[in-house]
N, C-alpha and C. Protein backbone atom coordinates (compact mmCIF):
# COMPACT_ATOMS: atom_id res chain seq x y z
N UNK A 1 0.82 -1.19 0.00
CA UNK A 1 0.00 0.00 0.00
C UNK A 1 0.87 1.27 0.00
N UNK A 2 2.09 1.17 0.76
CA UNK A 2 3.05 2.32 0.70
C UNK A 2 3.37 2.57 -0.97
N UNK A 3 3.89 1.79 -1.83
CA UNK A 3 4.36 1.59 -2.86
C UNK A 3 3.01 2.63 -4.21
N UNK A 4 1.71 2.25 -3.65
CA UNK A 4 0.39 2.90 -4.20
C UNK A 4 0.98 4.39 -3.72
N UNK A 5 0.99 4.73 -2.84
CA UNK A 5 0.96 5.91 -2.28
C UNK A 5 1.76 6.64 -2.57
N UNK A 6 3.45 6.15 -3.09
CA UNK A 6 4.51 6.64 -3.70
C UNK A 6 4.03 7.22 -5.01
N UNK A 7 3.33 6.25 -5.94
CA UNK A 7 3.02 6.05 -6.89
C UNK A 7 1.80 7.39 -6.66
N UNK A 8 0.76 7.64 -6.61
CA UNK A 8 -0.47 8.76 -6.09
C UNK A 8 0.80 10.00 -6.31
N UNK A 9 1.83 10.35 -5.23
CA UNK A 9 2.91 11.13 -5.28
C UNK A 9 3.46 11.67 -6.17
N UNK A 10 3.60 10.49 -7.19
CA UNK A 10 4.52 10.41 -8.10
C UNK A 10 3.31 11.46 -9.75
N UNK A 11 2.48 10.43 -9.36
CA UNK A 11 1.26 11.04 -10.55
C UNK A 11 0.87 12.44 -10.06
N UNK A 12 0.76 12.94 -9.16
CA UNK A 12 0.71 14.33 -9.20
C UNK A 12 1.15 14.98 -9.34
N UNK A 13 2.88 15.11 -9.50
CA UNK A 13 4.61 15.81 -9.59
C UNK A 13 3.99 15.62 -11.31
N UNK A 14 3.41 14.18 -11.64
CA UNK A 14 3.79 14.14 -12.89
C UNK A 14 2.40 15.09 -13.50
N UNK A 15 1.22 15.23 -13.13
CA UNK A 15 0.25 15.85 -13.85
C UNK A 15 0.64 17.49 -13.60
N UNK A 16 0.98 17.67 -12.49
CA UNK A 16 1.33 19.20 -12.51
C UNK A 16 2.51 19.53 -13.48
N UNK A 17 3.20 19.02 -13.73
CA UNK A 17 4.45 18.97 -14.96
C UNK A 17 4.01 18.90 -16.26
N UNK A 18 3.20 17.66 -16.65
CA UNK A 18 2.68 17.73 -17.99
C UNK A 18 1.32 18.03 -18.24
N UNK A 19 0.52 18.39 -17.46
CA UNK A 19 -0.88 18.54 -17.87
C UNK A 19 -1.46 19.81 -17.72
N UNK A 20 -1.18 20.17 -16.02
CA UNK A 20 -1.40 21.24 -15.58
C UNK A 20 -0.73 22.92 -15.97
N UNK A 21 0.45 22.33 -15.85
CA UNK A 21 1.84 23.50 -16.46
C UNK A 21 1.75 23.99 -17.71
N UNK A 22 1.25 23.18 -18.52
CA UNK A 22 0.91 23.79 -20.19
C UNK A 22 -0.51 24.08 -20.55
N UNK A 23 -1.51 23.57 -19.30
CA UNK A 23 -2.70 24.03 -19.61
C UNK A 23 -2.52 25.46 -19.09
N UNK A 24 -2.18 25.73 -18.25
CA UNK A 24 -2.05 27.40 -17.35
C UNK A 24 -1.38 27.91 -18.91
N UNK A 25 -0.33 27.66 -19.29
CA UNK A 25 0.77 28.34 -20.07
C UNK A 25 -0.44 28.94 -21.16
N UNK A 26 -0.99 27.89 -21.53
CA UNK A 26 -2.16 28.36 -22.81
C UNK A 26 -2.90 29.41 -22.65
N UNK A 27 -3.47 28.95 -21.55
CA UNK A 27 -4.27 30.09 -20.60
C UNK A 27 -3.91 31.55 -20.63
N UNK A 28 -2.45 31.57 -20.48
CA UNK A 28 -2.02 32.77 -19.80
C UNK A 28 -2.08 33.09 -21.09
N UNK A 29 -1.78 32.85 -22.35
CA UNK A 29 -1.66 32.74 -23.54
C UNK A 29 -3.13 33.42 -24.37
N UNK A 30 -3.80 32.73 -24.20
CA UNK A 30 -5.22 32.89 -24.89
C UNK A 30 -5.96 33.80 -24.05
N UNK A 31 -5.86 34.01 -22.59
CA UNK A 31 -6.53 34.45 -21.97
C UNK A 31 -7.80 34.21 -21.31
N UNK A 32 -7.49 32.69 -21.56
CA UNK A 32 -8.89 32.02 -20.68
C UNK A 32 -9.03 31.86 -19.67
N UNK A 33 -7.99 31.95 -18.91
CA UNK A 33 -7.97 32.32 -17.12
C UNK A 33 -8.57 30.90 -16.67
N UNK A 34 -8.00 29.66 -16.84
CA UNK A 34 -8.15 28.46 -16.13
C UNK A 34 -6.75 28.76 -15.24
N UNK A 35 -6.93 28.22 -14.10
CA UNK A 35 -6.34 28.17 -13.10
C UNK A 35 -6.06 26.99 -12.04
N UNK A 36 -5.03 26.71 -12.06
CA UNK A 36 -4.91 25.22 -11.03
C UNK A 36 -5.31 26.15 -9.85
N UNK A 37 -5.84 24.97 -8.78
CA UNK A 37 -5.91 25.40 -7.49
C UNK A 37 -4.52 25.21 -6.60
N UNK A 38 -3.66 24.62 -7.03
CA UNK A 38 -2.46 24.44 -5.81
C UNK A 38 -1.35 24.22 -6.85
N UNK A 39 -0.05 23.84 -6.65
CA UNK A 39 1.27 23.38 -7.21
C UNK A 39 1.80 24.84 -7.48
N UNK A 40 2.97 24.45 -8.91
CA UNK A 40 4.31 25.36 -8.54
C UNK A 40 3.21 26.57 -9.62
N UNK A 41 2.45 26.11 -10.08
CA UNK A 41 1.29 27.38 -11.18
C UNK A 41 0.08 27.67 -10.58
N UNK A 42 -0.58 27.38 -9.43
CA UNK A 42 -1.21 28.27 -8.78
C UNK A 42 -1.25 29.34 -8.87
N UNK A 43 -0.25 30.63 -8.91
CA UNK A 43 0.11 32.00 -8.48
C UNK A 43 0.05 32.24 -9.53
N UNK A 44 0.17 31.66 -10.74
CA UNK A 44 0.11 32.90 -12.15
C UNK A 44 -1.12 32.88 -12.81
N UNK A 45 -1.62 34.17 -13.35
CA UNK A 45 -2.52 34.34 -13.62
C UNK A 45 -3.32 34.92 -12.98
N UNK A 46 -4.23 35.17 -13.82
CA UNK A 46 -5.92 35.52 -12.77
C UNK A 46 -6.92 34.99 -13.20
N UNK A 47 -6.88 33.58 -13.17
CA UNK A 47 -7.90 32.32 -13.55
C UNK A 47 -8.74 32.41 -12.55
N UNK A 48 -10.06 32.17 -13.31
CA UNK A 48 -11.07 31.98 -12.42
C UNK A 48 -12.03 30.78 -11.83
N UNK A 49 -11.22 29.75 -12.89
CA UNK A 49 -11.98 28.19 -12.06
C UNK A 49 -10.67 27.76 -12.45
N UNK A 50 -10.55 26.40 -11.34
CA UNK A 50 -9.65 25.49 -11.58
C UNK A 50 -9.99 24.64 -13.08
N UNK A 51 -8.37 23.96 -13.28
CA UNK A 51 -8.62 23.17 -14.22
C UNK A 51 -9.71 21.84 -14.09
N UNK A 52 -10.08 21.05 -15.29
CA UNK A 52 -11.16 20.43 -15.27
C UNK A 52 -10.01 18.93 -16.12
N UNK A 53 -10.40 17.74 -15.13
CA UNK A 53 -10.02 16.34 -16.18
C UNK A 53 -11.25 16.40 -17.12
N UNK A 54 -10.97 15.00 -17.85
CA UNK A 54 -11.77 14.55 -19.05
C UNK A 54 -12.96 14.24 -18.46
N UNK A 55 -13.61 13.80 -17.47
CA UNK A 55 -14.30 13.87 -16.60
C UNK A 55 -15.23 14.94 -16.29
N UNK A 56 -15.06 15.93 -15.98
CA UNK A 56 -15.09 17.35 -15.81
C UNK A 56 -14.93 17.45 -14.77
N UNK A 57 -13.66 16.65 -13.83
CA UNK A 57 -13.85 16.93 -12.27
C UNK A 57 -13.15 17.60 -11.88
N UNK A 58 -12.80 18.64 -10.94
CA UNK A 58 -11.41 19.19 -10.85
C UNK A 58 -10.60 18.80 -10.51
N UNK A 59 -9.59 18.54 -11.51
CA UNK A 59 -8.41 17.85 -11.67
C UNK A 59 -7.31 17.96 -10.29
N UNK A 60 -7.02 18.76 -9.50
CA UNK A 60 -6.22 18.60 -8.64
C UNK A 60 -6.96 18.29 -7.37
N UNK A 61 -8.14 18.71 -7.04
CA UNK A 61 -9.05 18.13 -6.01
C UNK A 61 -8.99 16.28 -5.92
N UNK A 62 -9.15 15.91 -7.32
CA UNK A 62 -9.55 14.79 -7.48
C UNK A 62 -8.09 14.17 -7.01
N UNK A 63 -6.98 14.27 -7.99
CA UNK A 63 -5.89 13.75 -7.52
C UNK A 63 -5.47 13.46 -6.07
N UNK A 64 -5.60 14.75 -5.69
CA UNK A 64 -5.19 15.07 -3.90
C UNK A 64 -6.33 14.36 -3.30
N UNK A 65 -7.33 14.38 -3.32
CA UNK A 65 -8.38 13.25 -3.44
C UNK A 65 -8.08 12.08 -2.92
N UNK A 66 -7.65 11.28 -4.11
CA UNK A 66 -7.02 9.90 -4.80
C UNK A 66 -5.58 9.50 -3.49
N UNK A 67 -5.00 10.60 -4.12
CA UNK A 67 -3.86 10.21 -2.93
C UNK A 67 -4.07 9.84 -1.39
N UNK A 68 -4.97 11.33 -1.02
CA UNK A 68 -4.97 11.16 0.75
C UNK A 68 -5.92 9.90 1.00
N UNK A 69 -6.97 9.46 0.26
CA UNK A 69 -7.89 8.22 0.96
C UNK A 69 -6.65 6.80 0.48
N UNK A 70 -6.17 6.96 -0.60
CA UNK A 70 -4.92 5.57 -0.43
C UNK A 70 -4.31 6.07 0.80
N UNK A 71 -3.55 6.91 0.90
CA UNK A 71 -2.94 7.19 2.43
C UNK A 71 -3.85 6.69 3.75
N UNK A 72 -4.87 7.31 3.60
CA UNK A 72 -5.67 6.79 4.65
C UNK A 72 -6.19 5.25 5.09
N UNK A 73 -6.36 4.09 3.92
CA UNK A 73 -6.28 2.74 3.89
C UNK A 73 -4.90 2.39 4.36
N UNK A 74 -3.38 3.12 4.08
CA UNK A 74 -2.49 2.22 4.51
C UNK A 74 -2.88 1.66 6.03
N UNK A 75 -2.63 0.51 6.54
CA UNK A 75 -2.91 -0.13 7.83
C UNK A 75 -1.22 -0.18 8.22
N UNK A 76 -1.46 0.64 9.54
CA UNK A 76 0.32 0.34 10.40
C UNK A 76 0.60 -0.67 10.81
């Protein structure tokens, strides 16, 4: 379960890098003002909703989400 949880860790370093980071960049770009709610692109801009997955869920809620309830199943 630790190994899941690395992994949760790992996919969020990695969506804020490739998903999140170039969706803001566009943004700032086009001027559509999507906005992550947290990571190293939070602060730029003046977005007014967070980003959205394919889903339409908000993408970093959901992740951080995902992660803390695996965290929360690990058993000590």
């Amino acid at each position: 379960m630790v190994a899941l949880k690395e992994f949760r860790d790992a996919h969020m370093i990695i969506a804020t890098l490739y998903v999140l980071g170039p969706a803001r960049r566009v943004a700032q770009i086009t001027g559509e003002g999507t906005k992550p709610e947290s990571g190293p692109y939070a602060e730029l801009g003046d977005g007014k909703e967070p980003l959205k997955g394919t889903g339409g869920t908000n993408l970093v809620r959901f992740l951080k989400d995902t992660r803390n309830r695996t965290n929360e199943a690990i058993i000590p």
